[in-house]
Protein backbone atom coordinates (compact mmCIF):
# COMPACT_ATOMS: atom_id res chain seq x y z
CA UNK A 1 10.29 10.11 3.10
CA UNK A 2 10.29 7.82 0.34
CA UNK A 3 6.94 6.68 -1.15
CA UNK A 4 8.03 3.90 -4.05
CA UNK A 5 10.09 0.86 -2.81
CA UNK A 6 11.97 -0.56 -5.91
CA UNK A 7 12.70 -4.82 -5.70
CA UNK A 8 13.77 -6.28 -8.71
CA UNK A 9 11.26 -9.65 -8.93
CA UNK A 10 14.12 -11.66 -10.33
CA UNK A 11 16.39 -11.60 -7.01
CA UNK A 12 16.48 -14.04 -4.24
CA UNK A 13 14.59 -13.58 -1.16
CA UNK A 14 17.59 -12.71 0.95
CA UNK A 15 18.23 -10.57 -1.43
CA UNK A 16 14.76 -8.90 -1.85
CA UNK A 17 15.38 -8.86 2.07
CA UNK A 18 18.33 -7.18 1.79
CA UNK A 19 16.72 -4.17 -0.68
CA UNK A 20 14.12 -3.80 1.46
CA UNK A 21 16.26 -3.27 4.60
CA UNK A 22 18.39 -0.51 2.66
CA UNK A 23 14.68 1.49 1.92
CA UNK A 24 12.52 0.47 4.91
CA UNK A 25 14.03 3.47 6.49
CA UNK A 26 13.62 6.35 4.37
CA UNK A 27 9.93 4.79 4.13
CA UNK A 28 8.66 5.24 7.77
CA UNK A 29 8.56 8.65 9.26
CA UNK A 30 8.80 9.39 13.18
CA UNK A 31 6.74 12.53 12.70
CA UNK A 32 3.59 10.60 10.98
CA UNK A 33 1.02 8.32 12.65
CA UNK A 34 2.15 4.84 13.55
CA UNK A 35 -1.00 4.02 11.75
CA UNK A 36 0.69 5.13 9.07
CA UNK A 37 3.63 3.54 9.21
CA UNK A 38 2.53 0.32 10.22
CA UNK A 39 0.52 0.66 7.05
CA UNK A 40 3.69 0.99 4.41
CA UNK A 41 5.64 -1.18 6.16
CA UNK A 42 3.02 -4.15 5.31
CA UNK A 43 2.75 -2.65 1.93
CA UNK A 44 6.23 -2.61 1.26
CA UNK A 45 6.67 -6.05 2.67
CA UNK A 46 3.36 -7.63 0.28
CA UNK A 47 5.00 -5.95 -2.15
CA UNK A 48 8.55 -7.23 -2.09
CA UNK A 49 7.73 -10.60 -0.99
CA UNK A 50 4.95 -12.19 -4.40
CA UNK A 51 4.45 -15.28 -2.10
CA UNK A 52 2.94 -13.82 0.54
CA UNK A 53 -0.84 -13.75 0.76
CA UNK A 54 -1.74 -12.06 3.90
CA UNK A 55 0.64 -9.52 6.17
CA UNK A 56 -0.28 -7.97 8.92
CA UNK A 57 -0.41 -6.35 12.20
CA UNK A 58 -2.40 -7.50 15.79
CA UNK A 59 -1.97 -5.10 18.32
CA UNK A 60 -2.07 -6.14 21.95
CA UNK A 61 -4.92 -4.33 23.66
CA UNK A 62 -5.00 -5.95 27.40
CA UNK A 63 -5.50 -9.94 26.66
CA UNK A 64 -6.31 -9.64 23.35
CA UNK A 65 -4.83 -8.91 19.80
CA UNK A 66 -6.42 -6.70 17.63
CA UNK A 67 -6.23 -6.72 14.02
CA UNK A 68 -4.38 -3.40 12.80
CA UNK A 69 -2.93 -2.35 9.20
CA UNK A 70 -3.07 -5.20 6.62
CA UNK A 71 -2.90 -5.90 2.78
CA UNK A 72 -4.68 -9.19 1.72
CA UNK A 73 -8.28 -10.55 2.54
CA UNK A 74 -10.60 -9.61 5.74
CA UNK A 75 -8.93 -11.36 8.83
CA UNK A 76 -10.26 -12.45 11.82
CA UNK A 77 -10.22 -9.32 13.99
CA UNK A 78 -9.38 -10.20 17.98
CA UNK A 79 -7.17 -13.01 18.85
CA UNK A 80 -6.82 -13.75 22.46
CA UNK A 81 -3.24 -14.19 24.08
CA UNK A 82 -2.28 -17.93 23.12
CA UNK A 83 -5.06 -19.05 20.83
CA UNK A 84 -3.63 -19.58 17.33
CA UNK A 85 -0.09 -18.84 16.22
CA UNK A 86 -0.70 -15.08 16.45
CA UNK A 87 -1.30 -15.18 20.03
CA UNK A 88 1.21 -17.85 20.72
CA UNK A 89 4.06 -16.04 19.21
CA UNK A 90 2.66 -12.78 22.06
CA UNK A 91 2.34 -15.00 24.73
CA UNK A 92 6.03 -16.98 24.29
CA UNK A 93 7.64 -13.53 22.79
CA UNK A 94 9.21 -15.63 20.48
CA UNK A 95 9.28 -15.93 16.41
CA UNK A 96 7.08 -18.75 15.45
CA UNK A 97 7.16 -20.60 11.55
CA UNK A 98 4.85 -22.65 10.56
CA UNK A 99 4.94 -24.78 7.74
CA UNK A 100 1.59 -25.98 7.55
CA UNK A 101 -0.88 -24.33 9.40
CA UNK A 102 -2.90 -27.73 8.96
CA UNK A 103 -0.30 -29.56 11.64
CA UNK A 104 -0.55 -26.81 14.15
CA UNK A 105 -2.77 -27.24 17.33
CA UNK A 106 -5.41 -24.58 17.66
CA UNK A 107 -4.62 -22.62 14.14
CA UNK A 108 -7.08 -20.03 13.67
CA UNK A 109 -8.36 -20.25 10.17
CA UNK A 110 -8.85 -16.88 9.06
CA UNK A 111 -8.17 -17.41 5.67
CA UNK A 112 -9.05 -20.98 3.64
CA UNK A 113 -6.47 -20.51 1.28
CA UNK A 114 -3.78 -20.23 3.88
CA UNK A 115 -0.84 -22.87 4.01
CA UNK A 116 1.81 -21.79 5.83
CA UNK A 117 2.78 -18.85 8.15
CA UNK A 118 5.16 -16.85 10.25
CA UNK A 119 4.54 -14.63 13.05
CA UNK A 120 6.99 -12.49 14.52
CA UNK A 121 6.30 -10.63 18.16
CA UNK A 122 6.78 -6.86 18.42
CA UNK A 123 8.62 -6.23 21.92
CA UNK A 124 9.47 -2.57 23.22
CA UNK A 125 11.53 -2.11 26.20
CA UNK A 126 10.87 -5.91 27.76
CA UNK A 127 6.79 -4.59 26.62
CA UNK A 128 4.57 -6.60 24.02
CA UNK A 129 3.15 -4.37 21.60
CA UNK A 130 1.86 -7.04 19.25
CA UNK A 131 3.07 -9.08 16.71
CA UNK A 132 3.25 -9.29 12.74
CA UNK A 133 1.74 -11.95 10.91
CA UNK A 134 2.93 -13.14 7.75
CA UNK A 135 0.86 -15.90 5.47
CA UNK A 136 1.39 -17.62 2.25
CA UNK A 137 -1.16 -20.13 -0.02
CA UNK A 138 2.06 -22.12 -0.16
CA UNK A 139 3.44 -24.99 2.35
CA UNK A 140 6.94 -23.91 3.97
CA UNK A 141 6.56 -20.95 2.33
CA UNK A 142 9.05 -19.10 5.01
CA UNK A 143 12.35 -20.18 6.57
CA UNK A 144 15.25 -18.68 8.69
CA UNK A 145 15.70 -16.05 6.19
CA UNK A 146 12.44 -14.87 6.71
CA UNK A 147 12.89 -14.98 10.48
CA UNK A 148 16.07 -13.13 9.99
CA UNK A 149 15.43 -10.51 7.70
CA UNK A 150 11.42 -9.98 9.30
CA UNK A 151 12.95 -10.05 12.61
CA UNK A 152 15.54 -6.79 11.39
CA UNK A 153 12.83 -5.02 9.59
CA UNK A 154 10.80 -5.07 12.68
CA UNK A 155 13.22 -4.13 14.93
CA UNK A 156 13.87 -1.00 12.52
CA UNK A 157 9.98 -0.33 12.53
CA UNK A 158 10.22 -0.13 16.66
CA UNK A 159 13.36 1.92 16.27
CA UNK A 160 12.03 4.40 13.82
CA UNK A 161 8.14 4.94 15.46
CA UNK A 162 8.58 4.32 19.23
């Protein structure tokens, strides 16, 4: 295992995507706690990604999503199944972007400073596990590229710790 992830600033996102795909795997570790891994994985993704203010991790425990490994600012810690776009993403099992969290019916406001978001459902075998949530102090911050490449980096993190 691999503890440095190396993204050169200068690159485009797809391509910061792209750098990060090559290393996410060398980075997680089947033999260490998923705690663990859940942990570098939203490391590695804060630190490729500068406009991101907030990633994260709710794990589905019954009807609610608990907050798990993060790096940015205290969230809100249990989100039930379809409040917000953490639990809506769960709920629908589908990839949700939001450009302004403003416009979107029933946003949970964890974070002031918050502008735009993307949350992307973890699914195991037809099971919710939970989802990752990805925030930015920017409007339309994220895009299909960030569905895309978020999407693959996931699925590798279920591949590599399930």
């Amino acid at each position: 295992m691999t503890e440095n992830i190396f993204i050169d600033q200068n690159l485009s996102d797809k391509d910061k995507y792209t750098n990060l795909l090559a290393q996410i795997e060398s980075l997680l570790d089947q033999n260490d706690a998923n705690v663990s891994n859940l942990s570098n994985f939203t490391a590695a993704i804060a630190q490729t990604l500068k406009k991101i203010s907030w990633v994260g991790f709710y794990i589905l425990n019954g009807d609610n999503l608990f907050l798990g490994p993060f790096q940015g600012k205290v969230a809100c810690t249990n989100i039930k199944l379809g409040q917000g776009v953490c639990g809506k993403s769960a709920l629908e099992r589908k990839t949700i972007i939001v450009p302004d969290v403003n416009l979107f019916p029933g946003h949970i406001a964890c974070d002031s400073e918050s502008k735009s978001e993307i949350v992307v459902p973890l699914i195991i075998e037809d099971r919710l596990y939970g989802v990752l949530d990805v925030d930015s102090n920017s409007f339309n911050a994220f895009d299909q590229t960030d569905k895309e490449y978020l999407e693959k980096l996931c699925s590798i993190l279920l591949k590599k710790i399930f």
